[in-house]
PDB file of N, CA and C in Angstrom:
ATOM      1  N   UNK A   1     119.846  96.669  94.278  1.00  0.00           N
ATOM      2  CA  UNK A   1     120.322  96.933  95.608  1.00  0.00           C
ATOM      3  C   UNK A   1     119.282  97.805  96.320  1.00  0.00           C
ATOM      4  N   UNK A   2     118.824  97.315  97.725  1.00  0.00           N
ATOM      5  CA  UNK A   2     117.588  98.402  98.387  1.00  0.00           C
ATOM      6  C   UNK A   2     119.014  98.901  99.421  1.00  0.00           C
ATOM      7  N   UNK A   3     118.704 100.010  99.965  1.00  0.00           N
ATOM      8  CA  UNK A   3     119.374 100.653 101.122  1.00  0.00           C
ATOM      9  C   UNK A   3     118.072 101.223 101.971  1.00  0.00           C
ATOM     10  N   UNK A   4     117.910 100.647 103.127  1.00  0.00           N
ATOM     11  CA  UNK A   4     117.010 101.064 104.195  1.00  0.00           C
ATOM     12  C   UNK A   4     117.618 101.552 105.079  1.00  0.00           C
ATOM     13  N   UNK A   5     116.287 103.037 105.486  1.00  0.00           N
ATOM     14  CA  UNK A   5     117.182 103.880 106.452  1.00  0.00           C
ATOM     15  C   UNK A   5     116.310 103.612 107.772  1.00  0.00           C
ATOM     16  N   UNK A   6     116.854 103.345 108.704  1.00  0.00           N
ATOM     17  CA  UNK A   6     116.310 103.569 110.065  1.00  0.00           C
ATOM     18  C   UNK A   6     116.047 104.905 111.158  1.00  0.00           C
ATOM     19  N   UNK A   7     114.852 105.391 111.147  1.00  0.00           N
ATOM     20  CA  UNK A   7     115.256 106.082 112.109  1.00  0.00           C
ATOM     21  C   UNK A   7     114.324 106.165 113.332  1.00  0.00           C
ATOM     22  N   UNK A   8     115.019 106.878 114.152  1.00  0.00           N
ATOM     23  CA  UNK A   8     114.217 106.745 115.914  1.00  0.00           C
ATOM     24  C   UNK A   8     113.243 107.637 115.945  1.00  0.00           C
ATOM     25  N   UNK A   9     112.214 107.461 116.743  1.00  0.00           N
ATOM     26  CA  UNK A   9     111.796 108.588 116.700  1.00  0.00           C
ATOM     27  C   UNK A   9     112.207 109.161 117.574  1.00  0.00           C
ATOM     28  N   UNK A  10     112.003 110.673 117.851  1.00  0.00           N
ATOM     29  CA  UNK A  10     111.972 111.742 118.592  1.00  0.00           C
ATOM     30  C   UNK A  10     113.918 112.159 118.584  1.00  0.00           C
ATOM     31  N   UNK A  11     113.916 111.894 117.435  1.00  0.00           N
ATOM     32  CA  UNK A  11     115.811 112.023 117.108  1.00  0.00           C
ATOM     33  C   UNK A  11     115.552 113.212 115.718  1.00  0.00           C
ATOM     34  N   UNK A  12     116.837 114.406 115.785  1.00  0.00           N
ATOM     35  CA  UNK A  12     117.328 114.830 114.802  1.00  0.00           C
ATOM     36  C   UNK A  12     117.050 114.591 113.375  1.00  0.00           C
ATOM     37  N   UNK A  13     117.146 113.051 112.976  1.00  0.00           N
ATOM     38  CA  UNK A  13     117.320 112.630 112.076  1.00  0.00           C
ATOM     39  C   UNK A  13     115.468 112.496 111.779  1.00  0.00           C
ATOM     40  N   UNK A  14     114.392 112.242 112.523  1.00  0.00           N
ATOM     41  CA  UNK A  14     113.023 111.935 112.272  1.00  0.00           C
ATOM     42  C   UNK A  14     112.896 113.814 111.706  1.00  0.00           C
ATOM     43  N   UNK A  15     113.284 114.709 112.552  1.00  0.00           N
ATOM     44  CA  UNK A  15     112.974 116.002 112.427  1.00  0.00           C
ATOM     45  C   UNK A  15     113.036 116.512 110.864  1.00  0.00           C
ATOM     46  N   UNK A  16     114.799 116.046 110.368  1.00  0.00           N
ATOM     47  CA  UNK A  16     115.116 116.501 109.151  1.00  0.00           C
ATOM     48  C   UNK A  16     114.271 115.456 108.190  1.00  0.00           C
ATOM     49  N   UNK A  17     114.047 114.324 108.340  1.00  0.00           N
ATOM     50  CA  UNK A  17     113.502 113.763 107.567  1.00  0.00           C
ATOM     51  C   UNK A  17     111.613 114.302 106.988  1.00  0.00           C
ATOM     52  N   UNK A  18     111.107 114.746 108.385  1.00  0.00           N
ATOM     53  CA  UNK A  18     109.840 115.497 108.155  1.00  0.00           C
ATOM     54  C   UNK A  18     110.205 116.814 107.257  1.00  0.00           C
ATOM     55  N   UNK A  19     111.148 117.319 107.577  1.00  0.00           N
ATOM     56  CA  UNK A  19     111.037 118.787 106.656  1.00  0.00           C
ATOM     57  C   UNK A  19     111.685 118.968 105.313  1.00  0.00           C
ATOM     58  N   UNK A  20     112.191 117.405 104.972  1.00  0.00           N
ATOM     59  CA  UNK A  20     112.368 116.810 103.676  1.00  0.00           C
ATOM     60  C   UNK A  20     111.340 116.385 102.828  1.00  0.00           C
ATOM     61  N   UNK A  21     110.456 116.312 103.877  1.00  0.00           N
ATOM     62  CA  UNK A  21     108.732 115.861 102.558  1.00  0.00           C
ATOM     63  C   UNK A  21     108.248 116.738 102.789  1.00  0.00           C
ATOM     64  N   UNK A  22     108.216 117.965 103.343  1.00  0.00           N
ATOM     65  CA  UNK A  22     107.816 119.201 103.722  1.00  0.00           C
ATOM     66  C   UNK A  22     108.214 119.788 102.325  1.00  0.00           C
ATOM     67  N   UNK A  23     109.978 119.549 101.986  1.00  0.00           N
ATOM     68  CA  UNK A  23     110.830 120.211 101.097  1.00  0.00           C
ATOM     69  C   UNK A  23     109.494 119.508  99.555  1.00  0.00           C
ATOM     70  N   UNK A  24     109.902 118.579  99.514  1.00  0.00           N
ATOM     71  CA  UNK A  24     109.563 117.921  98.665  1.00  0.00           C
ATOM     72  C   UNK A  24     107.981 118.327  98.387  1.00  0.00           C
ATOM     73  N   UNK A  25     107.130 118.160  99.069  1.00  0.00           N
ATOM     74  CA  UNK A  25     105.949 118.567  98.323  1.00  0.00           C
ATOM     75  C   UNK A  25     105.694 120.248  97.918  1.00  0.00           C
ATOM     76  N   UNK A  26     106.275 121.270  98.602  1.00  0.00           N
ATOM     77  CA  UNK A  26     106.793 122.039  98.583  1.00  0.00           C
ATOM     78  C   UNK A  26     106.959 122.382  97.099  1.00  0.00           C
ATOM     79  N   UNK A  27     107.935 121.340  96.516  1.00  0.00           N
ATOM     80  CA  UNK A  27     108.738 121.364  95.089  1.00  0.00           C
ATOM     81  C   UNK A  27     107.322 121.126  94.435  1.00  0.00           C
ATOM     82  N   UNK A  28     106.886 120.234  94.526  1.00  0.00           N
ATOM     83  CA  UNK A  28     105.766 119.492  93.852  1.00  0.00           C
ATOM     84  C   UNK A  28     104.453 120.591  93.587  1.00  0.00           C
ATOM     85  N   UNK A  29     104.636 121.524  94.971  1.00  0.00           N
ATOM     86  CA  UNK A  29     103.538 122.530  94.669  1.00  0.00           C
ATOM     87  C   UNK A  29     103.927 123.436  93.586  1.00  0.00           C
ATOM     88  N   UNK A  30     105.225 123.668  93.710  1.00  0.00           N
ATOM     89  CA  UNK A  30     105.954 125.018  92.567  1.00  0.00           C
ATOM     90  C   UNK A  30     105.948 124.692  91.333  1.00  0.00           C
ATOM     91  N   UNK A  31     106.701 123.412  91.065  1.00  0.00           N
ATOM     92  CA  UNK A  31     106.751 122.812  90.087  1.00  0.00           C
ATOM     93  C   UNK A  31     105.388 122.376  89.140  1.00  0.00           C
ATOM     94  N   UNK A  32     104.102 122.131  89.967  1.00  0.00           N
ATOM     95  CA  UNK A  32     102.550 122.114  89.481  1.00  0.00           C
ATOM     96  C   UNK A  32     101.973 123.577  89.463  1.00  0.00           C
ATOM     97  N   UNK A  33     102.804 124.711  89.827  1.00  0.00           N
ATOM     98  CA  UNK A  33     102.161 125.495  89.789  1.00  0.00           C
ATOM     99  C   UNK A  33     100.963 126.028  91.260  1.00  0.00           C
ATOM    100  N   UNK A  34     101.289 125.052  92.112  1.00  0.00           N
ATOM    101  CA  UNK A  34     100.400 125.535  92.879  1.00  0.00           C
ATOM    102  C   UNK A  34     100.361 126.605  94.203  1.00  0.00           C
ATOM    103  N   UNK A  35     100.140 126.905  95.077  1.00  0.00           N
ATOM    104  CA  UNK A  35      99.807 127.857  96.150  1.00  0.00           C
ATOM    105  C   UNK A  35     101.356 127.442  97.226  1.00  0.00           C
ATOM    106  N   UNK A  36     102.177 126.772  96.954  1.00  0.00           N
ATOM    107  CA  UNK A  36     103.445 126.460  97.967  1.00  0.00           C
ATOM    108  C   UNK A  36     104.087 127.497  97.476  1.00  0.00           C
ATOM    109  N   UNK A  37     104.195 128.187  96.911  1.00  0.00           N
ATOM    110  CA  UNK A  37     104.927 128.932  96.286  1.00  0.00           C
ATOM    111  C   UNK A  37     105.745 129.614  97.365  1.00  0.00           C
ATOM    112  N   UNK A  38     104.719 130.233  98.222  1.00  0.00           N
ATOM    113  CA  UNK A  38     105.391 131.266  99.333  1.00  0.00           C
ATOM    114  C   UNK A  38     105.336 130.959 100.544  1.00  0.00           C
ATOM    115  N   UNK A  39     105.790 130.025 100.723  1.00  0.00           N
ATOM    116  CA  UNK A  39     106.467 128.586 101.677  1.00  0.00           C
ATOM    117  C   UNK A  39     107.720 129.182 101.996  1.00  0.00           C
ATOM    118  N   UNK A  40     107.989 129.395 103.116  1.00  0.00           N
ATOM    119  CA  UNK A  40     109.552 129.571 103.855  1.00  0.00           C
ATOM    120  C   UNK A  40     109.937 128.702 104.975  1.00  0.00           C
ATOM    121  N   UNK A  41     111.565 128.759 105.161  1.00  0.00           N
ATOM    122  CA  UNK A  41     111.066 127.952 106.716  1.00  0.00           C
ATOM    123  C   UNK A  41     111.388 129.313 107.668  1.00  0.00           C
ATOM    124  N   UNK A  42     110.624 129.130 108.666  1.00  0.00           N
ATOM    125  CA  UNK A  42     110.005 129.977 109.418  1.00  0.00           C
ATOM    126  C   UNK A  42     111.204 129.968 110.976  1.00  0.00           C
ATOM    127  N   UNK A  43     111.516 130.658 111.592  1.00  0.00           N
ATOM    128  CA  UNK A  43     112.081 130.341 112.772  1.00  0.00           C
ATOM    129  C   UNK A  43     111.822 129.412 113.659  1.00  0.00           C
ATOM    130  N   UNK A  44     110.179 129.151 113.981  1.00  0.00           N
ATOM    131  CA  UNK A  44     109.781 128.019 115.077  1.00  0.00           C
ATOM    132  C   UNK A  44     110.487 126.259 114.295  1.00  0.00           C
ATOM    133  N   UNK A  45     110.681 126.636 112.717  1.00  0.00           N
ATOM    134  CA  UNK A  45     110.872 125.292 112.044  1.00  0.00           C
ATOM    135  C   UNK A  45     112.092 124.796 112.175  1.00  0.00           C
ATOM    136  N   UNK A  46     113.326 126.242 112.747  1.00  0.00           N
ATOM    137  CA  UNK A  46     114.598 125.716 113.106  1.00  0.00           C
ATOM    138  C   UNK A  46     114.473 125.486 114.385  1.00  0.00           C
ATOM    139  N   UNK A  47     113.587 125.831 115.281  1.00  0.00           N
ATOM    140  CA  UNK A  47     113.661 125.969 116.471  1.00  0.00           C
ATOM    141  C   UNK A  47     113.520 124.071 116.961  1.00  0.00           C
ATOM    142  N   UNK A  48     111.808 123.888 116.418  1.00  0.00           N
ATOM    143  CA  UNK A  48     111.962 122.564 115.963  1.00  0.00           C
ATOM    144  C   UNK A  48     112.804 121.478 116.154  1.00  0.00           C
ATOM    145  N   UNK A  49     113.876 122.102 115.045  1.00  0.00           N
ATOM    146  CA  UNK A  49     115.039 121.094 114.557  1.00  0.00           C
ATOM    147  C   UNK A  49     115.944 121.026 115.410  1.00  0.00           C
ATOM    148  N   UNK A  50     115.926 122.205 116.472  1.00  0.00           N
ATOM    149  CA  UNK A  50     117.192 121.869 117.630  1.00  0.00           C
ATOM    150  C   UNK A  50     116.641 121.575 118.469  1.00  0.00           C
ATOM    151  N   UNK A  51     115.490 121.456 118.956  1.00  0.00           N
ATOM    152  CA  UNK A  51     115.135 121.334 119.949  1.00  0.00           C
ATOM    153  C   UNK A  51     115.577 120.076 121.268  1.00  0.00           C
ATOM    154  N   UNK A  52     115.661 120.172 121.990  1.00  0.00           N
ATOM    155  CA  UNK A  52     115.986 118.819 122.982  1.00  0.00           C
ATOM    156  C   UNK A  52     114.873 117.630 122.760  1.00  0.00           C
ATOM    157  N   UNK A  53     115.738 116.802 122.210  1.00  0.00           N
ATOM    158  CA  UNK A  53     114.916 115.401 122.673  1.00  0.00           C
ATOM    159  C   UNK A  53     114.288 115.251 123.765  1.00  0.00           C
ATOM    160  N   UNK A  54     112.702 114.564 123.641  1.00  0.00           N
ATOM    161  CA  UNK A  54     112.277 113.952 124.551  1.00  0.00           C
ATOM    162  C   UNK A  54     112.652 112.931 125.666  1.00  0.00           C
ATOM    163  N   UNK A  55     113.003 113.063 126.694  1.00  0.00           N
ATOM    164  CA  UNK A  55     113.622 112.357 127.802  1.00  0.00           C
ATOM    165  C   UNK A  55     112.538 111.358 128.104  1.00  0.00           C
TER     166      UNK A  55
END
């Protein structure tokens, strides 16, 4: 079974999806040991995430 996700750009859903491979390599740095370690999300990164869509 595949399940494909669609998404729009300049929508909510493109936003969380970027700071999900953000999350993810993130892991990949900690987990290898590398320099992500001290990775936070930062205020501008929620700010970001609410921000108003492009009209």
């Amino acid at each position: 079974m595949f399940v494909y996700k669609m998404i729009a750009r300049g929508t909510v859903e493109e936003k969380i999806q970027a700071l999900q491979l953000e999350k993810a390599a993130l892991a990949d740095g900690v987990l290898e040991g590398g320099a992500g370690a001290g990775w936070k999300l930062e205020e501008r990164d929620i700010e970001a995430l609410f921000a108003p869509l492009p009209g």
